[in-house]
PDB file of N, CA and C in Angstrom:
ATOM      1  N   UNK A   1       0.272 -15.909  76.209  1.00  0.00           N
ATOM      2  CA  UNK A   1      -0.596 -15.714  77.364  1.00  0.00           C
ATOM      3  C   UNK A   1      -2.061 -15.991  77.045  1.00  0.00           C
ATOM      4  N   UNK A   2      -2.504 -16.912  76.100  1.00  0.00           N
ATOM      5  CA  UNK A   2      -3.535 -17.120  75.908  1.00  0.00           C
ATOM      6  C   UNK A   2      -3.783 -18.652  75.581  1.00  0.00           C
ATOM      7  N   UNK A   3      -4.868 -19.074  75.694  1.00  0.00           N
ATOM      8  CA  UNK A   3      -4.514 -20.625  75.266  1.00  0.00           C
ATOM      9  C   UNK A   3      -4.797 -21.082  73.307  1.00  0.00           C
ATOM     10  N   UNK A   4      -3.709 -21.997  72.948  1.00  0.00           N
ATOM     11  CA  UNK A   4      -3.693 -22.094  71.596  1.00  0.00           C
ATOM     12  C   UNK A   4      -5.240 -23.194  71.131  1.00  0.00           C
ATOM     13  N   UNK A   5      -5.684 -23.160  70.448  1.00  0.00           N
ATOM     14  CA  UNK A   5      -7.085 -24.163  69.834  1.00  0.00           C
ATOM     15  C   UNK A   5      -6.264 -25.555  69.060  1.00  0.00           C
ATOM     16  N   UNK A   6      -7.010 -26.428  69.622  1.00  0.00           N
ATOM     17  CA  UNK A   6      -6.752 -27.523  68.787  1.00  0.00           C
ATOM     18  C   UNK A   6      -6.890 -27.264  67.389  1.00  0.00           C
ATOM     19  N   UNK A   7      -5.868 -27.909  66.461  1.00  0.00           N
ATOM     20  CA  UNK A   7      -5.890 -27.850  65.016  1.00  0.00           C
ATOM     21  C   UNK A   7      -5.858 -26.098  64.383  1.00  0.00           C
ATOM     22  N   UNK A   8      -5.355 -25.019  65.424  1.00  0.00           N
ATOM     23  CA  UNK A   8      -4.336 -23.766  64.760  1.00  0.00           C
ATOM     24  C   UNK A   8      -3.235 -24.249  64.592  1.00  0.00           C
ATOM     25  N   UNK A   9      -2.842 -23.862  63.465  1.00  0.00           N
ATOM     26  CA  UNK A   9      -1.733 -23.993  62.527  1.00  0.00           C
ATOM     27  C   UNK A   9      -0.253 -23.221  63.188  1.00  0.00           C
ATOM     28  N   UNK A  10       0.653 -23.970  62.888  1.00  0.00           N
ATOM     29  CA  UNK A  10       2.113 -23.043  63.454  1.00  0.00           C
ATOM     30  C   UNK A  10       2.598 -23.492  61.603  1.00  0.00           C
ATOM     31  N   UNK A  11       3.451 -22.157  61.921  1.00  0.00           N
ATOM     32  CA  UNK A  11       4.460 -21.517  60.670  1.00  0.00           C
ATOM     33  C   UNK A  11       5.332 -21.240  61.400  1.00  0.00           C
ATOM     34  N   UNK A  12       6.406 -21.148  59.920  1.00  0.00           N
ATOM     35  CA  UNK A  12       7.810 -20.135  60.277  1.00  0.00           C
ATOM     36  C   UNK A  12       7.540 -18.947  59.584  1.00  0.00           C
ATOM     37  N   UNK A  13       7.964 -17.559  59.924  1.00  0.00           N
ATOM     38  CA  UNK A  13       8.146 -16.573  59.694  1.00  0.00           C
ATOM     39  C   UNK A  13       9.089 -16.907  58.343  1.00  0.00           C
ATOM     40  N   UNK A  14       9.420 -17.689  57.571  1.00  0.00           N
ATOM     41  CA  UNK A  14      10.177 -17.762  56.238  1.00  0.00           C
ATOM     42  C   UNK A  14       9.257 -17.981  55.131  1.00  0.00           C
ATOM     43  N   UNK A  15       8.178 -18.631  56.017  1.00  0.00           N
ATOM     44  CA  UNK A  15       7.361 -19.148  55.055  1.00  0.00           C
ATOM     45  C   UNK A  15       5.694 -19.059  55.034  1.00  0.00           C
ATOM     46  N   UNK A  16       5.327 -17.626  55.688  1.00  0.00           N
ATOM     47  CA  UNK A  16       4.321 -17.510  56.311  1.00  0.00           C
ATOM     48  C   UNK A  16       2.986 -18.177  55.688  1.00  0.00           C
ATOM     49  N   UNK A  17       3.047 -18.880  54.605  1.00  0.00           N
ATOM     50  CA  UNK A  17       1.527 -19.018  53.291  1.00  0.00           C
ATOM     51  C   UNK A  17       1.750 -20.829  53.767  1.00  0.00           C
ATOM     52  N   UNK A  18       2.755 -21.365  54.315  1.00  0.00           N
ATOM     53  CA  UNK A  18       2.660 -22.863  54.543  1.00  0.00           C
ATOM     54  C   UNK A  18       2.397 -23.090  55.813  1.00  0.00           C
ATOM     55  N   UNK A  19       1.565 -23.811  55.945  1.00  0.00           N
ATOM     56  CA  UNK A  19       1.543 -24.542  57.344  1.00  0.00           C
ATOM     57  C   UNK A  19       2.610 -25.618  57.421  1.00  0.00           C
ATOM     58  N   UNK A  20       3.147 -25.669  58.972  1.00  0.00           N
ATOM     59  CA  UNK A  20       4.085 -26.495  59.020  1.00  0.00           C
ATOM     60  C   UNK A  20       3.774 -27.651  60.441  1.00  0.00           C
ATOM     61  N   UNK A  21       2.736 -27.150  60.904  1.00  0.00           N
ATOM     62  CA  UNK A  21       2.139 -27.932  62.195  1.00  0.00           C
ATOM     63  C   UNK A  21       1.127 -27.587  62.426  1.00  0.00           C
ATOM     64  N   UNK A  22       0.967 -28.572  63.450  1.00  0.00           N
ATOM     65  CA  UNK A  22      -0.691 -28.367  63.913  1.00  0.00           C
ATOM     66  C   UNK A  22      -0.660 -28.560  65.038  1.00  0.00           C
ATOM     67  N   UNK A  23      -1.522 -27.418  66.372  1.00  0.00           N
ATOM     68  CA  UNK A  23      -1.888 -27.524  67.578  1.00  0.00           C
ATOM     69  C   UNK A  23      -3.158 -29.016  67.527  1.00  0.00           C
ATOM     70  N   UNK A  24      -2.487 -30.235  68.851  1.00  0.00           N
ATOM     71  CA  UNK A  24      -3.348 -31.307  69.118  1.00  0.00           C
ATOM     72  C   UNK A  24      -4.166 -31.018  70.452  1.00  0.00           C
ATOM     73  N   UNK A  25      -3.569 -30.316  71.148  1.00  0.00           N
ATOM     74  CA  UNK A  25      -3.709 -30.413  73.105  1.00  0.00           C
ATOM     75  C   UNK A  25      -3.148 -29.145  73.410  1.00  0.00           C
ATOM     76  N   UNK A  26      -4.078 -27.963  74.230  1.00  0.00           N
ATOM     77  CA  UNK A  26      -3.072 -27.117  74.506  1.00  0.00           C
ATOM     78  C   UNK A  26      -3.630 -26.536  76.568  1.00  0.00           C
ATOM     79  N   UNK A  27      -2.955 -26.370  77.125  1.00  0.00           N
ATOM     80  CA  UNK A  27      -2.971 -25.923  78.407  1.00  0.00           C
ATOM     81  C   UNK A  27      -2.818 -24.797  78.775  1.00  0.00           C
ATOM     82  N   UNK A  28      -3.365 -23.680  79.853  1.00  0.00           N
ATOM     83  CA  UNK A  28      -2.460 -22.262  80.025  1.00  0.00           C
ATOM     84  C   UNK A  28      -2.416 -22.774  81.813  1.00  0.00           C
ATOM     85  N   UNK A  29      -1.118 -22.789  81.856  1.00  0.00           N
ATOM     86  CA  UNK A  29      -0.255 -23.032  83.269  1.00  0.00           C
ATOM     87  C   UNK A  29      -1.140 -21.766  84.161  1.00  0.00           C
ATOM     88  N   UNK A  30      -0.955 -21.947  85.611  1.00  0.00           N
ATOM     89  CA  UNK A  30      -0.729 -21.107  86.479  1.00  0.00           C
ATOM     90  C   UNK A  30      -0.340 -19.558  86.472  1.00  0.00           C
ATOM     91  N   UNK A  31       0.637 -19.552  85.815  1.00  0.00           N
ATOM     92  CA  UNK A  31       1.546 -18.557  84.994  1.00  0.00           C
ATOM     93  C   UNK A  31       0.789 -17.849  83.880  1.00  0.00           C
ATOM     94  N   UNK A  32      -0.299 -18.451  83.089  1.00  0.00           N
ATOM     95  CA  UNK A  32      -0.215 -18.196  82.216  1.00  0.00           C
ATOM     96  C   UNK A  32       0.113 -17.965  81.141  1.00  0.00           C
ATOM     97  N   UNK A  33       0.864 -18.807  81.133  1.00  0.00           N
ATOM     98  CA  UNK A  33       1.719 -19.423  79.647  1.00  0.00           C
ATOM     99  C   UNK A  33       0.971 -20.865  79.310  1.00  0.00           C
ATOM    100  N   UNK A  34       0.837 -20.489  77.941  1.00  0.00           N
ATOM    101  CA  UNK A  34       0.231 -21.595  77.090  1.00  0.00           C
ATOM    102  C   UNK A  34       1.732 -22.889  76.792  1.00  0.00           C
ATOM    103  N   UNK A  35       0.901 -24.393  76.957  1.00  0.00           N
ATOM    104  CA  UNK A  35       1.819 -25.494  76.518  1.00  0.00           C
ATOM    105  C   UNK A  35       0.908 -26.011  75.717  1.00  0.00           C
ATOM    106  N   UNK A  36       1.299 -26.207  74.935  1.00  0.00           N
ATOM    107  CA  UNK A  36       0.301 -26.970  73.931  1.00  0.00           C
ATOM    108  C   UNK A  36       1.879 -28.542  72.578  1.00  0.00           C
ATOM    109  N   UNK A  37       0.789 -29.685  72.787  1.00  0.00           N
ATOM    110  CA  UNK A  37       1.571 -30.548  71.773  1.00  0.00           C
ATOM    111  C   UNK A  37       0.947 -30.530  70.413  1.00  0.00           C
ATOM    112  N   UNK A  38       1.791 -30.703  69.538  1.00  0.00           N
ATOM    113  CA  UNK A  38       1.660 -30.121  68.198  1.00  0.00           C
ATOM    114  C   UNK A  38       2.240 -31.102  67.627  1.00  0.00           C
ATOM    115  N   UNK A  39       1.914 -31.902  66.048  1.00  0.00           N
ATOM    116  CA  UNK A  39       2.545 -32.568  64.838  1.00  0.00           C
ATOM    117  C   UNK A  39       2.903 -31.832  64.151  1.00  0.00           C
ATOM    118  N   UNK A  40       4.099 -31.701  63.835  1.00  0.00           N
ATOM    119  CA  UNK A  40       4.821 -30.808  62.952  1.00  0.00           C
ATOM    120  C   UNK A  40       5.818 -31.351  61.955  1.00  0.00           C
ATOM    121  N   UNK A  41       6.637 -30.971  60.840  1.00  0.00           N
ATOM    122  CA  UNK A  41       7.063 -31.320  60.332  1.00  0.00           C
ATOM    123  C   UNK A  41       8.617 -31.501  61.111  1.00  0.00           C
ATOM    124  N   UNK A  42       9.368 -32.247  60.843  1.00  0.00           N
ATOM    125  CA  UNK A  42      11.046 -32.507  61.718  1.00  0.00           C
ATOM    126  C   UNK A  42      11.662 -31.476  61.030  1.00  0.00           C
ATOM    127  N   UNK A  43      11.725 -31.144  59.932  1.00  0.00           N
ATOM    128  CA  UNK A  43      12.355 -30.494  59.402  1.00  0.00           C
ATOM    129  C   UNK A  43      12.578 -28.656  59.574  1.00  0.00           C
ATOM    130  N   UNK A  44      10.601 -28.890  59.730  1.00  0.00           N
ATOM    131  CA  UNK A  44      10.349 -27.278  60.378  1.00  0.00           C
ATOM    132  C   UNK A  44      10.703 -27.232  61.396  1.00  0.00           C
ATOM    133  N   UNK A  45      10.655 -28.157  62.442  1.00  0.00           N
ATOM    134  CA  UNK A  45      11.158 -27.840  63.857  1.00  0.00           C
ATOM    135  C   UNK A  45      12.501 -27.861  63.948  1.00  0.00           C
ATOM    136  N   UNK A  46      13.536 -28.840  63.052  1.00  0.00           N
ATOM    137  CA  UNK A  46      14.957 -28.494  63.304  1.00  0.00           C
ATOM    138  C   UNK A  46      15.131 -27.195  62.585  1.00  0.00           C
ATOM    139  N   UNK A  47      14.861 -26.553  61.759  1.00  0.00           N
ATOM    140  CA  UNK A  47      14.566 -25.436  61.119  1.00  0.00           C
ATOM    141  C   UNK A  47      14.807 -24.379  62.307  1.00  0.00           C
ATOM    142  N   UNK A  48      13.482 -24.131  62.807  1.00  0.00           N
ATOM    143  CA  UNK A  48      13.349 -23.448  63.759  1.00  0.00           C
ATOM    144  C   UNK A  48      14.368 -23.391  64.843  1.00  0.00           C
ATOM    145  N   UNK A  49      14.598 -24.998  65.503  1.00  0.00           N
ATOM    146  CA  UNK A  49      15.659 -24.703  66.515  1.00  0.00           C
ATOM    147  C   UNK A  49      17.205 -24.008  66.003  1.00  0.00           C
ATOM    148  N   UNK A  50      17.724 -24.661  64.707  1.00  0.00           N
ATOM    149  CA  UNK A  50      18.204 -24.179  64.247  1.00  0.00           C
ATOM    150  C   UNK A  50      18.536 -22.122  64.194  1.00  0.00           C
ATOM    151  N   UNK A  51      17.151 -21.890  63.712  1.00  0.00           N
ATOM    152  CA  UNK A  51      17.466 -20.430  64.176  1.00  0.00           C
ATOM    153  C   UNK A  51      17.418 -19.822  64.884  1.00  0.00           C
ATOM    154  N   UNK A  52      17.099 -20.688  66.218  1.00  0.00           N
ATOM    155  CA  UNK A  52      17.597 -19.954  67.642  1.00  0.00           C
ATOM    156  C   UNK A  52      19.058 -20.175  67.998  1.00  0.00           C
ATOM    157  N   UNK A  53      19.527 -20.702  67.436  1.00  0.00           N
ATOM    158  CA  UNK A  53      21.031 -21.268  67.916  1.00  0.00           C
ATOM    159  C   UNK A  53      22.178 -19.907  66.713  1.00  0.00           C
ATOM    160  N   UNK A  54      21.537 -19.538  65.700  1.00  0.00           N
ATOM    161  CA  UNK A  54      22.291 -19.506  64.826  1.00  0.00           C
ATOM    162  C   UNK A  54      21.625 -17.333  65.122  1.00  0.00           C
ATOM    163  N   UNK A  55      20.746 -17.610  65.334  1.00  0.00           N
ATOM    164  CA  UNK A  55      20.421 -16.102  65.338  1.00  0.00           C
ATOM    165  C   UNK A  55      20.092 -15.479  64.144  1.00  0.00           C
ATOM    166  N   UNK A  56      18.874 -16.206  63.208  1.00  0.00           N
ATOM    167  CA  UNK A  56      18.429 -15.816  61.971  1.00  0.00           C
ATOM    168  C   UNK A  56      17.186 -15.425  62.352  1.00  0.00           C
ATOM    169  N   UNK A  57      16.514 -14.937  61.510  1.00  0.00           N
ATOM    170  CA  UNK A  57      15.388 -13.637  61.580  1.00  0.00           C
ATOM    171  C   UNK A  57      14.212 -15.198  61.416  1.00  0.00           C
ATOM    172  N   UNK A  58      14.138 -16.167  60.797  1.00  0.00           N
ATOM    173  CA  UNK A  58      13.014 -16.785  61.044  1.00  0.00           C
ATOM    174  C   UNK A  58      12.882 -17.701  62.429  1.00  0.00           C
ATOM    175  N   UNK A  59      11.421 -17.208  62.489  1.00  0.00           N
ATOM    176  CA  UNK A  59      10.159 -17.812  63.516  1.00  0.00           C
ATOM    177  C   UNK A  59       9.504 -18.540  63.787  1.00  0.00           C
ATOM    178  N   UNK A  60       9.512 -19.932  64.514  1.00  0.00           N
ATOM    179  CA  UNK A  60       7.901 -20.338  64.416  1.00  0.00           C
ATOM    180  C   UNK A  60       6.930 -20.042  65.306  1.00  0.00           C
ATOM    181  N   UNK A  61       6.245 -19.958  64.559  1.00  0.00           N
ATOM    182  CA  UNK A  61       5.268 -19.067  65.246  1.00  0.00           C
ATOM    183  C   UNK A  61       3.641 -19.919  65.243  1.00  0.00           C
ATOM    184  N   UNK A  62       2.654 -19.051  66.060  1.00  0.00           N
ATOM    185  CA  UNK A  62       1.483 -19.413  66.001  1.00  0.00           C
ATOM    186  C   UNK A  62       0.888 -18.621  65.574  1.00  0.00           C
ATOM    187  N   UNK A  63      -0.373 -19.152  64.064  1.00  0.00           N
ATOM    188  CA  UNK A  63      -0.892 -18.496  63.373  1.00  0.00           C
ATOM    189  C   UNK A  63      -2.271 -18.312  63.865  1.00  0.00           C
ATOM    190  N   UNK A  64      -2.982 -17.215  63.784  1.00  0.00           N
ATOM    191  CA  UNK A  64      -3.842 -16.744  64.204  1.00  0.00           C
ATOM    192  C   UNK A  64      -4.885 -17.367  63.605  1.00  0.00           C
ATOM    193  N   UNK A  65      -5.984 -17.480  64.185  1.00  0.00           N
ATOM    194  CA  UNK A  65      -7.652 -18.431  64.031  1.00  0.00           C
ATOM    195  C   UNK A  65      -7.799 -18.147  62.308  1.00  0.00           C
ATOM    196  N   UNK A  66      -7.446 -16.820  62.612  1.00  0.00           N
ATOM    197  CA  UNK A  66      -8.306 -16.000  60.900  1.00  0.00           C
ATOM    198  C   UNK A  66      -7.777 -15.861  59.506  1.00  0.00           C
ATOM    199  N   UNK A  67      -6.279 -16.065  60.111  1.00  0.00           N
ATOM    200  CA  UNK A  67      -5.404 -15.676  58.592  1.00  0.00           C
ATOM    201  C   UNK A  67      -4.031 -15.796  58.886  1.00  0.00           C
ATOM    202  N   UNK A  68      -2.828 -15.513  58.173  1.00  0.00           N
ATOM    203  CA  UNK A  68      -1.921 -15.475  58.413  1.00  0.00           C
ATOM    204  C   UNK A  68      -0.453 -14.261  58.729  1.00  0.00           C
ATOM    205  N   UNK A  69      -1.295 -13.243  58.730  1.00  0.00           N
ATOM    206  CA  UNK A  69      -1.170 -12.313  58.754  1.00  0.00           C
ATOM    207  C   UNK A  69       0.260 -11.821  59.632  1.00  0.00           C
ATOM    208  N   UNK A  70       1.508 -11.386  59.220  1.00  0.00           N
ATOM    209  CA  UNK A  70       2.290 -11.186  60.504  1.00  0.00           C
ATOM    210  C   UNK A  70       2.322 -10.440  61.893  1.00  0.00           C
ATOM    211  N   UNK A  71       1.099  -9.399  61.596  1.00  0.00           N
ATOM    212  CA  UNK A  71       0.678  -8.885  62.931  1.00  0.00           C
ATOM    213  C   UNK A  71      -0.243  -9.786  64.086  1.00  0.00           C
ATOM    214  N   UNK A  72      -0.365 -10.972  62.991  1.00  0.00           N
ATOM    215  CA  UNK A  72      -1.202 -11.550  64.188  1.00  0.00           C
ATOM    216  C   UNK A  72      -0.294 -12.981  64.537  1.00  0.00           C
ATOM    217  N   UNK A  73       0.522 -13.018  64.461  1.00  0.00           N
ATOM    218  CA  UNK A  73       1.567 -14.401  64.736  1.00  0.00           C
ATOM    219  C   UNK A  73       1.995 -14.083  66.064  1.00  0.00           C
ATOM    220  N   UNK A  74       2.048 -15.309  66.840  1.00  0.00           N
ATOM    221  CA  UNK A  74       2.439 -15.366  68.600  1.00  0.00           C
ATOM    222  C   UNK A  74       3.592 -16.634  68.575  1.00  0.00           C
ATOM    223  N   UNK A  75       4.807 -15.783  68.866  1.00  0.00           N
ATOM    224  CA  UNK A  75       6.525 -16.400  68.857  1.00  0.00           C
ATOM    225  C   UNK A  75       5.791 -18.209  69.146  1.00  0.00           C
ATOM    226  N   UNK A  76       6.610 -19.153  69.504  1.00  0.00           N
ATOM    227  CA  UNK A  76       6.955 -20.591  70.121  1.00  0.00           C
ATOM    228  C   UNK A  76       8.360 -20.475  70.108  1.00  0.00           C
ATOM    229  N   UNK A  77       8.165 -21.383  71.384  1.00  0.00           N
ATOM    230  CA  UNK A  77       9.202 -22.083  71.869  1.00  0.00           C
ATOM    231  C   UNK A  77       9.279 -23.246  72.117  1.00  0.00           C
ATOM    232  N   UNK A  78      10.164 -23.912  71.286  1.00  0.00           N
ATOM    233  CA  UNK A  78       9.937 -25.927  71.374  1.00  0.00           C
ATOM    234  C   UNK A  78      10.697 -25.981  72.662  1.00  0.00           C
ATOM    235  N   UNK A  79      10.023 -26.816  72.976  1.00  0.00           N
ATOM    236  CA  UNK A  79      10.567 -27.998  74.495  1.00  0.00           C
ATOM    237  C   UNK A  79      10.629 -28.820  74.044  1.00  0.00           C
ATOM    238  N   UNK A  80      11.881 -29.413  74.541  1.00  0.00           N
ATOM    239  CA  UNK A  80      11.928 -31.012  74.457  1.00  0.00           C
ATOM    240  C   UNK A  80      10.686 -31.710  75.100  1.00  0.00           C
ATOM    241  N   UNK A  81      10.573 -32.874  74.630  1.00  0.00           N
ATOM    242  CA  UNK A  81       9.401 -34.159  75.138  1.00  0.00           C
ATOM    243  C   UNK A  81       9.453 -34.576  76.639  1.00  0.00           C
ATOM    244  N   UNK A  82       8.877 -34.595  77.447  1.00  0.00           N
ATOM    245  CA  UNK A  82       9.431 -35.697  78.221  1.00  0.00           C
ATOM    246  C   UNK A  82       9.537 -36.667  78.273  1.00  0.00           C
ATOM    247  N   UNK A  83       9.160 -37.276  77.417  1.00  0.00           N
ATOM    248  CA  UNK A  83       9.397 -38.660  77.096  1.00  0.00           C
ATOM    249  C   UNK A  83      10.221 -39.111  75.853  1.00  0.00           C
ATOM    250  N   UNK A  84      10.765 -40.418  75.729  1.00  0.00           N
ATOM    251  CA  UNK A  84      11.399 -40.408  74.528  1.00  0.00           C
ATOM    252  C   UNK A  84      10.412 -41.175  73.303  1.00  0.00           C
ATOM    253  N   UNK A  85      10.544 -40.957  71.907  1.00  0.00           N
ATOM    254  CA  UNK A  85       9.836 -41.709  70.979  1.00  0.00           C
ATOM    255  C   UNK A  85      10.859 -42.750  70.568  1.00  0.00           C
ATOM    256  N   UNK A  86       9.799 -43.421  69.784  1.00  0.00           N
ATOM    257  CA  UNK A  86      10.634 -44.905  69.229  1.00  0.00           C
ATOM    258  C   UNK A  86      11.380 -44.207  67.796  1.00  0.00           C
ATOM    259  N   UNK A  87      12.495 -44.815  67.242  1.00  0.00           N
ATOM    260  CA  UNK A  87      13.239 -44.720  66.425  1.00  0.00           C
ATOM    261  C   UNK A  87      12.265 -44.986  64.983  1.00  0.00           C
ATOM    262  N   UNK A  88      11.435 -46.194  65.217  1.00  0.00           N
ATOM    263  CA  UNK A  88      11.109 -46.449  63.772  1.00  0.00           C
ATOM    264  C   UNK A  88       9.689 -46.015  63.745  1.00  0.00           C
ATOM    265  N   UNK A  89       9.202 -44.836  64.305  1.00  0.00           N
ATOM    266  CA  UNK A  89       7.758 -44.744  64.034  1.00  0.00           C
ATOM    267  C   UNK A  89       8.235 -43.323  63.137  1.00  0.00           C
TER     268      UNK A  89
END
């Protein structure tokens, strides 16, 4: 419910000391829910989707301006693209 800053960092809760992405663009809807697009690693993000499907304790999450702290991490939720990317980029 807040909007994310260009270039805050997302983690997984497995690995809270690595960055695994980076906020590029972020929006807060109507609603007030933040969308924001992010470069991230494929691996962290199948990671992640992964443990929503499977029901494991790690997170990715959004790391706070100041530190990494787990009281200050705010859940994500990947969406698919709407658009599709090219295969060989």
């Amino acid at each position: 419910d807040e909007l994310a800053n260009p270039g805050q960092e997302l983690i997984l809760t497995s690995d809270p000391e690595q960055a695994c992405g980076t906020v590029i663009e972020s929006v807060l809807s109507s609603e007030n829910k933040c969308f924001f697009l992010a470069s991230m690693q494929i691996s962290a993000a199948e990671h992640a989707t992964s443990s929503v499907t499977s029901n494991t304790s790690t997170v990715l999450c959004l790391a706070s301006q100041n530190n990494h702290k787990k009281s200050d991490l705010c859940s994500v939720q990947l969406l698919p693209l709407p658009y599709e990317l090219l295969a060989d980029i």
